[in-house]
N, C-alpha and C. Protein backbone atom coordinates (compact mmCIF):
# COMPACT_ATOMS: atom_id res chain seq x y z
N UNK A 1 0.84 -1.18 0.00
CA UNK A 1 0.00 0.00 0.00
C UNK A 1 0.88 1.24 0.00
N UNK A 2 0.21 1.98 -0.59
CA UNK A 2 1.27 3.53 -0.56
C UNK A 2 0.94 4.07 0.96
N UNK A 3 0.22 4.25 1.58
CA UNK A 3 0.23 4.81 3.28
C UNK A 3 -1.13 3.99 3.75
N UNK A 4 -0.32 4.69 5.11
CA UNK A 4 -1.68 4.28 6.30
C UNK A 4 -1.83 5.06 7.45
N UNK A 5 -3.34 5.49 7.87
CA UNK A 5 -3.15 5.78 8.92
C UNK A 5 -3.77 5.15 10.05
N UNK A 6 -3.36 5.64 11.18
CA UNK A 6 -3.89 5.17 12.34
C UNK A 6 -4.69 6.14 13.36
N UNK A 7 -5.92 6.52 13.68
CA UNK A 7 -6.29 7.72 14.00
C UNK A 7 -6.87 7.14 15.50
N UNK A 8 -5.99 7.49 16.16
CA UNK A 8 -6.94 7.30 18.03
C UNK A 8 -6.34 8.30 18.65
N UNK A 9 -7.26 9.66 18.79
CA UNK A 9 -7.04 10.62 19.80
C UNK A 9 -5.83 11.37 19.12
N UNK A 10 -5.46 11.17 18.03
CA UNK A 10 -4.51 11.56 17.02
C UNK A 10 -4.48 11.19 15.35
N UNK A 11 -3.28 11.49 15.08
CA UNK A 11 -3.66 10.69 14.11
C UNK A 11 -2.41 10.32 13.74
N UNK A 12 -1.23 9.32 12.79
CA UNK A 12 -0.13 9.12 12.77
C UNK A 12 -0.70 8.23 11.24
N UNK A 13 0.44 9.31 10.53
CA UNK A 13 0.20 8.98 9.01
C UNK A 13 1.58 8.09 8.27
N UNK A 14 1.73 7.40 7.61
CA UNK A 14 2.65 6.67 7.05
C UNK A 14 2.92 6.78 5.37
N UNK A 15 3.40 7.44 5.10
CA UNK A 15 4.13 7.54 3.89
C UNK A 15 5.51 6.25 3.70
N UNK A 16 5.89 6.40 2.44
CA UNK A 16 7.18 6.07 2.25
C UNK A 16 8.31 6.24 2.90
N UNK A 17 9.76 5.44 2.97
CA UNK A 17 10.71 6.76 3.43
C UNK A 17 10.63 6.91 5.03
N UNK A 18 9.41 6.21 5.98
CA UNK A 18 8.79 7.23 6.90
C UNK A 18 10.24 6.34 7.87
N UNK A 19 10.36 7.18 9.06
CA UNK A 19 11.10 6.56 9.84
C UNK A 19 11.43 5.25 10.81
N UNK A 20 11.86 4.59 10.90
CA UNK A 20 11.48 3.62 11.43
C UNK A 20 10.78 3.49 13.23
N UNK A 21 9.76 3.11 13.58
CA UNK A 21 8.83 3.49 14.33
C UNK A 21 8.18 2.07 15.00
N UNK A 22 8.32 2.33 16.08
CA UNK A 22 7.11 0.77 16.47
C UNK A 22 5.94 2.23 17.63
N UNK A 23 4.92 1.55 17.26
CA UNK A 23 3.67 2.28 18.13
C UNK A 23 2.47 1.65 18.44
N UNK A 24 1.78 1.86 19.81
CA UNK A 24 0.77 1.18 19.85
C UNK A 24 -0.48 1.82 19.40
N UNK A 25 -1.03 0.98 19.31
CA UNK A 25 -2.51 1.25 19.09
C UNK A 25 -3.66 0.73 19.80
N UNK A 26 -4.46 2.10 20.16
CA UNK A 26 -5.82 1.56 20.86
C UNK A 26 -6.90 1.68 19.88
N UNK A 27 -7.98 1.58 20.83
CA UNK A 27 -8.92 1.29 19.68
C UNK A 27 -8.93 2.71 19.25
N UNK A 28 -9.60 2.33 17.74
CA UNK A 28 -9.78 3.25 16.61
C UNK A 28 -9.61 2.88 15.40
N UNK A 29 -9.29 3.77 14.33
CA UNK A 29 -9.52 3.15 12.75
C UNK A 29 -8.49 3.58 12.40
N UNK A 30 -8.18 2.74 11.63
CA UNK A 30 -6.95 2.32 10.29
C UNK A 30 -7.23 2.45 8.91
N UNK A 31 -6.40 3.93 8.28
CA UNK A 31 -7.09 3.75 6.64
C UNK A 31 -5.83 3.29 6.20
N UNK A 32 -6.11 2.44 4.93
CA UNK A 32 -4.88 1.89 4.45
C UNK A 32 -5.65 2.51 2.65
N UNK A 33 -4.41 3.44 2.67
CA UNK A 33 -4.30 4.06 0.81
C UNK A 33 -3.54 3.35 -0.24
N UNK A 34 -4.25 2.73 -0.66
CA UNK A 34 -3.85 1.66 -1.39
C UNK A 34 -3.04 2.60 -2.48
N UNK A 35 -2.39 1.77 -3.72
CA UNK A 35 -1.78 2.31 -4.91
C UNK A 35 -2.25 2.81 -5.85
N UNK A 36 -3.59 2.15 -5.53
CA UNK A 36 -4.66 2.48 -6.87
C UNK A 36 -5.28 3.80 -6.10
N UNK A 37 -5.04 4.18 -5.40
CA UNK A 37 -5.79 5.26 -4.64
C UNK A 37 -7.34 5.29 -3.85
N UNK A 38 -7.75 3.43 -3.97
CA UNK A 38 -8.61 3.67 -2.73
C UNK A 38 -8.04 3.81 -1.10
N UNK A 39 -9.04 3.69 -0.53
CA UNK A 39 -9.17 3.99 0.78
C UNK A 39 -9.53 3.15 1.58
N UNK A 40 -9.11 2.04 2.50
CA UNK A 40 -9.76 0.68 3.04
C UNK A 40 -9.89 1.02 4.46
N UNK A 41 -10.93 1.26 5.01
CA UNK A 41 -10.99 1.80 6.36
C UNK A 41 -11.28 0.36 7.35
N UNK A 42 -10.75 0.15 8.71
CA UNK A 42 -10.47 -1.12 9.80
C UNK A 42 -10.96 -0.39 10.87
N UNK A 43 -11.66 -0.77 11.70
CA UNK A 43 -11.21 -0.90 13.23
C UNK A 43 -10.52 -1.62 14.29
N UNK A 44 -9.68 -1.02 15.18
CA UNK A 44 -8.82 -2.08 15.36
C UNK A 44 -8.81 -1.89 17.00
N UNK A 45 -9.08 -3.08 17.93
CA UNK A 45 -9.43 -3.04 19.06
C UNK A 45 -8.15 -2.47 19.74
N UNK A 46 -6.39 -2.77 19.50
CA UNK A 46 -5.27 -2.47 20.23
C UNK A 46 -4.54 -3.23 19.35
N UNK A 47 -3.20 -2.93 19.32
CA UNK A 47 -2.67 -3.83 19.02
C UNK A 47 -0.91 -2.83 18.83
N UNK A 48 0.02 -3.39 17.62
CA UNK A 48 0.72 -2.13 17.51
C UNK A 48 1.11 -1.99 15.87
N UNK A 49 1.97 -1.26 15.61
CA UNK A 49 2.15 -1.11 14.19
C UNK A 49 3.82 -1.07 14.14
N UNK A 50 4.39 -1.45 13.40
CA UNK A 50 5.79 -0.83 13.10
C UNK A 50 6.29 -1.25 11.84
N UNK A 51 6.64 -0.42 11.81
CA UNK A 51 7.48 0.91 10.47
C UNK A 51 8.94 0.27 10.34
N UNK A 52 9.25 -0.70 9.21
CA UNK A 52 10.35 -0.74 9.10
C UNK A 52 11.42 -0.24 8.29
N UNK A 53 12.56 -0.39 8.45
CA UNK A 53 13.26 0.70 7.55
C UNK A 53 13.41 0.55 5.83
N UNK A 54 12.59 -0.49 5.27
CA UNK A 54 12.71 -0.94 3.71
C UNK A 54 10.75 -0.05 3.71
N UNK A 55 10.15 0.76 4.81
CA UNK A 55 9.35 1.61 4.57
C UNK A 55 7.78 0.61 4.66
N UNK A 56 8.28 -0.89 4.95
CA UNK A 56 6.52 -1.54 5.08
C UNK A 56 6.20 -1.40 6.16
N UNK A 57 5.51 -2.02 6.50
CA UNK A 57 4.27 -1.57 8.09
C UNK A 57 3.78 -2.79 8.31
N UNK A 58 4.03 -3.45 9.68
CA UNK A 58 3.41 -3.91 10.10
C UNK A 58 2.50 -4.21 11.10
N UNK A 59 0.89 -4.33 10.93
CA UNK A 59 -0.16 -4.15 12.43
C UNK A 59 -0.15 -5.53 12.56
N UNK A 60 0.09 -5.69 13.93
CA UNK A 60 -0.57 -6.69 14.95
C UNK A 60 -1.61 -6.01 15.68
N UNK A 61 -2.86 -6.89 15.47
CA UNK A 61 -4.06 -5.97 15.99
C UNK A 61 -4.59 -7.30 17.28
N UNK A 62 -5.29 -7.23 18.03
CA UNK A 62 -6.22 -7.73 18.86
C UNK A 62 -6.94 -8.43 18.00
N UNK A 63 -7.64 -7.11 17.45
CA UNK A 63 -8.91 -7.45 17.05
C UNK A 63 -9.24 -6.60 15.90
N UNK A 64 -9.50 -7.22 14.29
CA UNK A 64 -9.85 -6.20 13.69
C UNK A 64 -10.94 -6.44 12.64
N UNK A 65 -11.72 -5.40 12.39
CA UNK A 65 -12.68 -5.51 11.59
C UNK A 65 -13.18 -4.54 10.63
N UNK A 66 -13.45 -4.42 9.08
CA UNK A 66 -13.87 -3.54 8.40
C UNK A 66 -14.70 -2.51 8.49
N UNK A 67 -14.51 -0.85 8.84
CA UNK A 67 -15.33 -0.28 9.01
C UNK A 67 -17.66 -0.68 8.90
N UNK A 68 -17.02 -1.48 7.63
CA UNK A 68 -18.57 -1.59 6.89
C UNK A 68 -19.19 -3.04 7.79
N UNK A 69 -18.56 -3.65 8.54
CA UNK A 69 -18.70 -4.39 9.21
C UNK A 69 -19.45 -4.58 10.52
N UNK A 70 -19.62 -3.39 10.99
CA UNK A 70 -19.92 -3.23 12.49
C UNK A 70 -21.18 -2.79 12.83
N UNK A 71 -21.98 -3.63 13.15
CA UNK A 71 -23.01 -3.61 13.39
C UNK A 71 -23.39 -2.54 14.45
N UNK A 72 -23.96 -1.26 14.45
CA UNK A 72 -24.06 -0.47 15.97
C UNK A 72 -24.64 -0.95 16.82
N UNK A 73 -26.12 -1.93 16.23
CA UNK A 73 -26.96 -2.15 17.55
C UNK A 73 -26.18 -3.30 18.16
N UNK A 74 -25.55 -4.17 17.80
CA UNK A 74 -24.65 -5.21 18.27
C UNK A 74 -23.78 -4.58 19.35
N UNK A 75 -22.86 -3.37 18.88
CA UNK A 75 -22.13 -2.43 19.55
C UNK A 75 -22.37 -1.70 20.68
N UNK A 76 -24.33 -1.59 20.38
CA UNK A 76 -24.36 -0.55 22.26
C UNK A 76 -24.96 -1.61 22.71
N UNK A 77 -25.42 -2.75 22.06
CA UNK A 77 -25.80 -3.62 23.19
C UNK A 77 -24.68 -4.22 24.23
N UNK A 78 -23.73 -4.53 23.57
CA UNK A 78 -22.13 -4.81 23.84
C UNK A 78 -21.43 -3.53 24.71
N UNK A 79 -21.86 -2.65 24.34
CA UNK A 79 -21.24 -1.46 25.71
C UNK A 79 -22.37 -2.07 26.74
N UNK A 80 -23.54 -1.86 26.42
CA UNK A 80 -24.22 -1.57 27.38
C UNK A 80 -23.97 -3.40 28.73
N UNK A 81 -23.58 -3.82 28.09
CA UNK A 81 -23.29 -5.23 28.77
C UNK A 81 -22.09 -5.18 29.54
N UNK A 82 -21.16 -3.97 28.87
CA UNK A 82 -19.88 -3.79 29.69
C UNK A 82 -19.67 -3.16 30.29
N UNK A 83 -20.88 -2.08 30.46
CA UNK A 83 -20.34 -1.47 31.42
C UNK A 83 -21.76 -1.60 32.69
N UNK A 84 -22.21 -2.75 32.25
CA UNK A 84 -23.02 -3.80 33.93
C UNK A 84 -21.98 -4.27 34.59
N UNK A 85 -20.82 -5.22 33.68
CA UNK A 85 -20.06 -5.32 34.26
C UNK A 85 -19.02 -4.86 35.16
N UNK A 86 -18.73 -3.49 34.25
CA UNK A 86 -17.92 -2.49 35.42
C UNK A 86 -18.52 -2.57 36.75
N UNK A 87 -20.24 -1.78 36.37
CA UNK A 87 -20.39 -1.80 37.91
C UNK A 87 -20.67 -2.69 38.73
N UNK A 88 -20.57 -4.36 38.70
CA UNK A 88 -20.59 -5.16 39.50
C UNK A 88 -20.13 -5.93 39.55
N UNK A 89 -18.56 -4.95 39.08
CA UNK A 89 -16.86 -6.07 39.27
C UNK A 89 -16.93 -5.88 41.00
N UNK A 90 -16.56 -6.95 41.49
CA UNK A 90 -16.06 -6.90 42.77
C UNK A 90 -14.23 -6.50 42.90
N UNK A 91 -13.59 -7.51 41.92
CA UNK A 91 -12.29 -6.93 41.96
C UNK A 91 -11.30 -6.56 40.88
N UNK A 92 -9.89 -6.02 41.12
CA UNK A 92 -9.33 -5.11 40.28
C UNK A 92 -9.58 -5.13 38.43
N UNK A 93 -9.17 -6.97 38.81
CA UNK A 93 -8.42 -8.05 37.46
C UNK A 93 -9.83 -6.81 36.74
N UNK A 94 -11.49 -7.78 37.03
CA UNK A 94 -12.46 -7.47 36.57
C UNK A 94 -13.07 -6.29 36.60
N UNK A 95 -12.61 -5.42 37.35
CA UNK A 95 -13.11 -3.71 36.83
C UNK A 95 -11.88 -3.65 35.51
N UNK A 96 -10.63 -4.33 35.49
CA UNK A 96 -10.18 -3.49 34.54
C UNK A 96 -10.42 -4.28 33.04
N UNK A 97 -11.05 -5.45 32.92
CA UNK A 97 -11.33 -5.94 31.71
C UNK A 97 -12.46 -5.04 31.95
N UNK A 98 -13.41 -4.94 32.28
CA UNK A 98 -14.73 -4.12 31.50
C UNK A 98 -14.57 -3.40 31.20
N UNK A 99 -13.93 -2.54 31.71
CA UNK A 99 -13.36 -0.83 31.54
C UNK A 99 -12.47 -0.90 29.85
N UNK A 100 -11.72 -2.29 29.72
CA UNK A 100 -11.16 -2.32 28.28
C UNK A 100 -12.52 -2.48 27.28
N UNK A 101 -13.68 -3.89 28.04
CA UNK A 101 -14.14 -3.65 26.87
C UNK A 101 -15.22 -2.41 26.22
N UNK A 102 -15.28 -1.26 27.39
CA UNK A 102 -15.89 -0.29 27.20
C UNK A 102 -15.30 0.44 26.24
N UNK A 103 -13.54 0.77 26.37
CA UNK A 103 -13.05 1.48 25.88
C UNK A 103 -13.22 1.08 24.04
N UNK A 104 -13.39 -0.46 24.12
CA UNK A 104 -13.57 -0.61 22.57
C UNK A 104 -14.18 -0.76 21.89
N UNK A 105 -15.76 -0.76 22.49
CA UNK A 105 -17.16 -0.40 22.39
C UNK A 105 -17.14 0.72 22.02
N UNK A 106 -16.53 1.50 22.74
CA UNK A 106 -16.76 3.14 22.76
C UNK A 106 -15.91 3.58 21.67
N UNK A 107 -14.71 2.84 20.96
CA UNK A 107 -14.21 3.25 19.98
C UNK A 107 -15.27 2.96 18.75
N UNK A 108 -15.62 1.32 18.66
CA UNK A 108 -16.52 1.46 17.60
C UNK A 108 -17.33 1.90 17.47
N UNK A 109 -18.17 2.46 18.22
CA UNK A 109 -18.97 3.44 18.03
C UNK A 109 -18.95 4.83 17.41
N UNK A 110 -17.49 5.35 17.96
CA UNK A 110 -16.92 6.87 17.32
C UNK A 110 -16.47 6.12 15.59
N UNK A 111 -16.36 5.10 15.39
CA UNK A 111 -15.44 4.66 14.07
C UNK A 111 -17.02 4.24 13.07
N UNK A 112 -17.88 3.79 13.73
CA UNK A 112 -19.04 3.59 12.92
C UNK A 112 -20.04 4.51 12.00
């Protein structure tokens, strides 16, 4: 692909050439600009990306899925399930998985 970006709470764009880079990623969306000049938009639960110096890219994602993919009502039913859980984690482990899977609920939702 000629670039990519990665947009969570920023945005970090990839050209050619680009420097060599490892970075994580939370949730949010991934456009990948192909050669032909489309546009392939992902959501991607976490994961990371890195930039090697011959200029390819590689994501390790969690979890990823095609913008056109994501069902919303699936999505707030799925927040709304995670964050029951938040409030009737008793301990740490389990307040802090709900709290992740809120955070990636709450991304697909901003990415949908």
């Amino acid at each position: 692909s000629s670039g990519i970006n990665a947009e969570y709470g920023g945005h970090f764009g990839i050209l050619p050439q680009h420097v060599p880079t490892i970075a994580i990623l939370v949730p949010g969306t991934i456009s990948v600009h192909t050669e032909a000049g489309e546009v392939q938009k992902y959501f991607v639960s976490s994961g990371t990306a890195t930039i090697h110096a011959d200029s390819s890219v590689q994501i390790l994602a969690e979890e990823i899925c095609s913008l056109a993919d994501i069902d919303e009502g699936a999505v707030r039913a799925g927040l709304e399930a995670a964050q029951g859980k938040l409030s009737s984690a008793s301990s740490e482990a389990d307040k802090a998985a709900a709290q992740i899977e809120i955070d990636v609920y709450q991304g697909m939702m901003a990415a949908a």
